[in-house]
C-alpha atoms as a PDB file:
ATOM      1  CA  UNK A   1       0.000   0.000   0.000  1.00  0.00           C
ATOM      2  CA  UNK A   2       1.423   3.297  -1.071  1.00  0.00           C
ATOM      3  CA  UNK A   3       1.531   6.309   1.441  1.00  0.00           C
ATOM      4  CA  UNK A   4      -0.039   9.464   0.336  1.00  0.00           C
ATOM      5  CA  UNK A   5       1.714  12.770   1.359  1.00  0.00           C
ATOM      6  CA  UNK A   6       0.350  16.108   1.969  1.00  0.00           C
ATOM      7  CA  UNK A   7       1.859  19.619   1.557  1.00  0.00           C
ATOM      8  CA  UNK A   8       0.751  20.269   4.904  1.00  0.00           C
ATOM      9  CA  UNK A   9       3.626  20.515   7.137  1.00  0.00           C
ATOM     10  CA  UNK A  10       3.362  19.394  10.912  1.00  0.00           C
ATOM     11  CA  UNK A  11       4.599  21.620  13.584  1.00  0.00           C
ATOM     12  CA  UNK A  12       6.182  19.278  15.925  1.00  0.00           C
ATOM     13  CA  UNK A  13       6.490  20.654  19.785  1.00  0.00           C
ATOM     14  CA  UNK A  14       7.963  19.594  22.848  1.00  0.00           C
ATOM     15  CA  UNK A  15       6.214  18.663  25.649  1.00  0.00           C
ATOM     16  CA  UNK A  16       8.120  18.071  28.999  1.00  0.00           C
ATOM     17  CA  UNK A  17       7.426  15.749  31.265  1.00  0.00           C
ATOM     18  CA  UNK A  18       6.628  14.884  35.198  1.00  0.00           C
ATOM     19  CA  UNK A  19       7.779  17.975  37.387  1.00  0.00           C
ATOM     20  CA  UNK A  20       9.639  19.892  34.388  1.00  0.00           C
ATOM     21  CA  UNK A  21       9.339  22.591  32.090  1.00  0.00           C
ATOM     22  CA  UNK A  22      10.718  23.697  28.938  1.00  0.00           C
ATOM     23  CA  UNK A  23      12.595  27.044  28.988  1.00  0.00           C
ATOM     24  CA  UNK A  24      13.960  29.524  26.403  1.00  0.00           C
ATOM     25  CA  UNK A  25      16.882  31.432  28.264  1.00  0.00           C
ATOM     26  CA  UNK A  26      17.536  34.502  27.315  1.00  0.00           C
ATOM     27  CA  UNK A  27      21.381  35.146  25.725  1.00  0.00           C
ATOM     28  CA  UNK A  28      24.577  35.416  27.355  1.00  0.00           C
ATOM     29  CA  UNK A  29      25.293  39.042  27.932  1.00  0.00           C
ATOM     30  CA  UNK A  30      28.358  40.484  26.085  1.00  0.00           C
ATOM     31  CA  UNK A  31      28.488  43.975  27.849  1.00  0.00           C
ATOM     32  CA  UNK A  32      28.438  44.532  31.482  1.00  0.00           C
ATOM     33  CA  UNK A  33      25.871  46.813  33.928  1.00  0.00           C
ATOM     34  CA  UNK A  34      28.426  49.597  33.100  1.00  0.00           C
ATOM     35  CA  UNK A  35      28.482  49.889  29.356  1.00  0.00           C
ATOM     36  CA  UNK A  36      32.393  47.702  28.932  1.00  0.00           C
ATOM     37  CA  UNK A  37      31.811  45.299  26.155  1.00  0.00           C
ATOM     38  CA  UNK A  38      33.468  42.024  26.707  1.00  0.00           C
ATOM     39  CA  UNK A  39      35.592  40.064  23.810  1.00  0.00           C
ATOM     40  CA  UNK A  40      33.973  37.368  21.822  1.00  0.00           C
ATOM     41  CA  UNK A  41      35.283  34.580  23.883  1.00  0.00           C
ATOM     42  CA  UNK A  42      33.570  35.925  27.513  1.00  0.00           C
ATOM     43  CA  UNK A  43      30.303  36.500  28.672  1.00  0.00           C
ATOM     44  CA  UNK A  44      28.521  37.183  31.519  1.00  0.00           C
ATOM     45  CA  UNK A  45      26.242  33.902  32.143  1.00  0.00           C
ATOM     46  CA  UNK A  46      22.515  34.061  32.121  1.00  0.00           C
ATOM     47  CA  UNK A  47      20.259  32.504  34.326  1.00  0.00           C
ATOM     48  CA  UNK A  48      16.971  33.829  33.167  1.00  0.00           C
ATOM     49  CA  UNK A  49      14.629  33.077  30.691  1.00  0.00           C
ATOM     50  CA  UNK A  50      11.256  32.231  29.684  1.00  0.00           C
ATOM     51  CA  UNK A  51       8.955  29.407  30.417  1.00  0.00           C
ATOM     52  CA  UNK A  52       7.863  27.892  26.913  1.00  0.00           C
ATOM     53  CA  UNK A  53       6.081  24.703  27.967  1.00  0.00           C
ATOM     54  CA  UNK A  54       4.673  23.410  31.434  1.00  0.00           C
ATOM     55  CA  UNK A  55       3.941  19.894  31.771  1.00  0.00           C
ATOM     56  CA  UNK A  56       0.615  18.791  33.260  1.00  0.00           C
ATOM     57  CA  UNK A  57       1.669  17.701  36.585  1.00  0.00           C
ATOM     58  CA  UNK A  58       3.314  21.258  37.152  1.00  0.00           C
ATOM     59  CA  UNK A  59       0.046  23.177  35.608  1.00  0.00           C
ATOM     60  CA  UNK A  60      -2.396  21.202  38.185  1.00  0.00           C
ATOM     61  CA  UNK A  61      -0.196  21.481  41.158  1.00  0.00           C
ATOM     62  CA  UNK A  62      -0.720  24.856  42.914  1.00  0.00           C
ATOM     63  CA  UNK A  63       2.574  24.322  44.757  1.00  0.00           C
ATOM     64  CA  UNK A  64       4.076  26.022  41.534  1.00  0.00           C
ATOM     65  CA  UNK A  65       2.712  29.257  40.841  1.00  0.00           C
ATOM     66  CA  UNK A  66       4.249  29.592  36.904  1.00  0.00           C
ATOM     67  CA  UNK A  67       2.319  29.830  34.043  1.00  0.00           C
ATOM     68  CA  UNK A  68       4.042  30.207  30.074  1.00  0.00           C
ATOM     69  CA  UNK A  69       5.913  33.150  29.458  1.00  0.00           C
ATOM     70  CA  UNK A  70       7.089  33.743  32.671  1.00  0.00           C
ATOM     71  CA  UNK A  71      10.041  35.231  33.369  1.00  0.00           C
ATOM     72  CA  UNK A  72      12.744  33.267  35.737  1.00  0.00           C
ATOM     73  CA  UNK A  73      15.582  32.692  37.096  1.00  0.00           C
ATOM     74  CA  UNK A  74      16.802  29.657  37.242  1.00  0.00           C
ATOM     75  CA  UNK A  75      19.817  27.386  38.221  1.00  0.00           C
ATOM     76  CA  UNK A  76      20.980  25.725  35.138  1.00  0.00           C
ATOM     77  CA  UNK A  77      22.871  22.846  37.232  1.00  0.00           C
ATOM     78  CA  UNK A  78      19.835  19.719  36.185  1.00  0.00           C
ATOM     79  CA  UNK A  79      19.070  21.892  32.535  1.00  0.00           C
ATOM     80  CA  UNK A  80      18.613  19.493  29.669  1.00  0.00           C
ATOM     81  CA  UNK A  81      19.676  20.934  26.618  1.00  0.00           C
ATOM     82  CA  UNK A  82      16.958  20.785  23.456  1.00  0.00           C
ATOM     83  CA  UNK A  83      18.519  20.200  20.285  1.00  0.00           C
ATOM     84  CA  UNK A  84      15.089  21.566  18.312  1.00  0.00           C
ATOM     85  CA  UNK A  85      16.105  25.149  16.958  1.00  0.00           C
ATOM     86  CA  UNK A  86      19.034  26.396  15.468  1.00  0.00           C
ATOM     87  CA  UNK A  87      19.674  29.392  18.279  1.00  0.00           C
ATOM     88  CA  UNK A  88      19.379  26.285  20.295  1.00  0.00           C
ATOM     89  CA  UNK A  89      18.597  27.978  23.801  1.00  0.00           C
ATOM     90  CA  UNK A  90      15.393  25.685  24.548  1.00  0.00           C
ATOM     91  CA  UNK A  91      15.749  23.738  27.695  1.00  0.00           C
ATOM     92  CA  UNK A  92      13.880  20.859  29.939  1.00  0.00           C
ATOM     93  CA  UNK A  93      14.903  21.973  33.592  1.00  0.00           C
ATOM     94  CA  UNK A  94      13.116  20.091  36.882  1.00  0.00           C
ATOM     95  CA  UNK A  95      10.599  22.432  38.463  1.00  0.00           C
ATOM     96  CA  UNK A  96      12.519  22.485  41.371  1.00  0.00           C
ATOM     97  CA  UNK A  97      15.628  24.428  39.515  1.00  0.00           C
ATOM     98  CA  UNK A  98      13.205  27.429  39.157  1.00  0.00           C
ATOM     99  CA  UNK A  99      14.285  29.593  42.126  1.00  0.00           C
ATOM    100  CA  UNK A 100      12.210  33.155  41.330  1.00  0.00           C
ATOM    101  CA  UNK A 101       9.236  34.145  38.903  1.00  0.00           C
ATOM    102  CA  UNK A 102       9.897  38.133  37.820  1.00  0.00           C
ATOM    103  CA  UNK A 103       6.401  39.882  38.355  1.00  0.00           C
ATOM    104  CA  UNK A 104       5.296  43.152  37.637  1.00  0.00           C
ATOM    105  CA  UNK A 105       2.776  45.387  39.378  1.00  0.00           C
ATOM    106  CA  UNK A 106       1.014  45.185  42.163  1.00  0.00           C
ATOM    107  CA  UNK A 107       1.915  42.898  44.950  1.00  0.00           C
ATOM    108  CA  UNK A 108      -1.449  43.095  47.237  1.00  0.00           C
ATOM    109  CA  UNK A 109      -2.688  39.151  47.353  1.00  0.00           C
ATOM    110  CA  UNK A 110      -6.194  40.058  49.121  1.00  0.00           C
ATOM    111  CA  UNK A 111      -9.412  38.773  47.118  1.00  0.00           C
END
């Protein structure tokens, strides 16, 4: 039996899994706080980014207040790198590694 193909093309996406989520982070920084630009070979390492992808477990546990496109910061020590892009700065990190969420406005919690 022959296979028909389509011109459709199917976006394929990752989805992590168990207590993870799948990160973009943001570049290395190649000038410091005070305006010196540093040479090709050293940067300043980043530990933020942004949340891509939260696996289920993580979005139904309210232990983890995170949604997608958050901004974090996050320690890189358990990051799995994602081979999927060519920029390639997508990573699988354990929920755990996410140490801060960035928020803006107001921080009154009453409802």
């Amino acid at each position: 039996m022959a296979s028909t193909r389509t011109n459709k093309t199917e976006l394929e996406t990752v989805e992590p899994i168990g207590a993870r989520v799948l990160i973009r982070k943001d570049e290395d920084k190649k000038q410091t706080k005070t305006g010196i630009h540093l040479p090709d070979k050293i940067e300043i390492p980043t530990l933020t980014g942004r949340i891509v992808a939260i696996s289920a477990q993580v979005a139904n546990d309210d232990d983890y207040p995170i949604k997608q496109y958050d901004r974090i910061l996050f320690n890189p020590k358990h990051g799995i790198p994602v081979d999927f892009e060519g920029d390639n700065r997508l990573f699988v990190i354990p929920v755990e590694d996410i140490v801060a969420v960035f928020r803006k406005g107001s921080h009154d919690r009453t409802s």
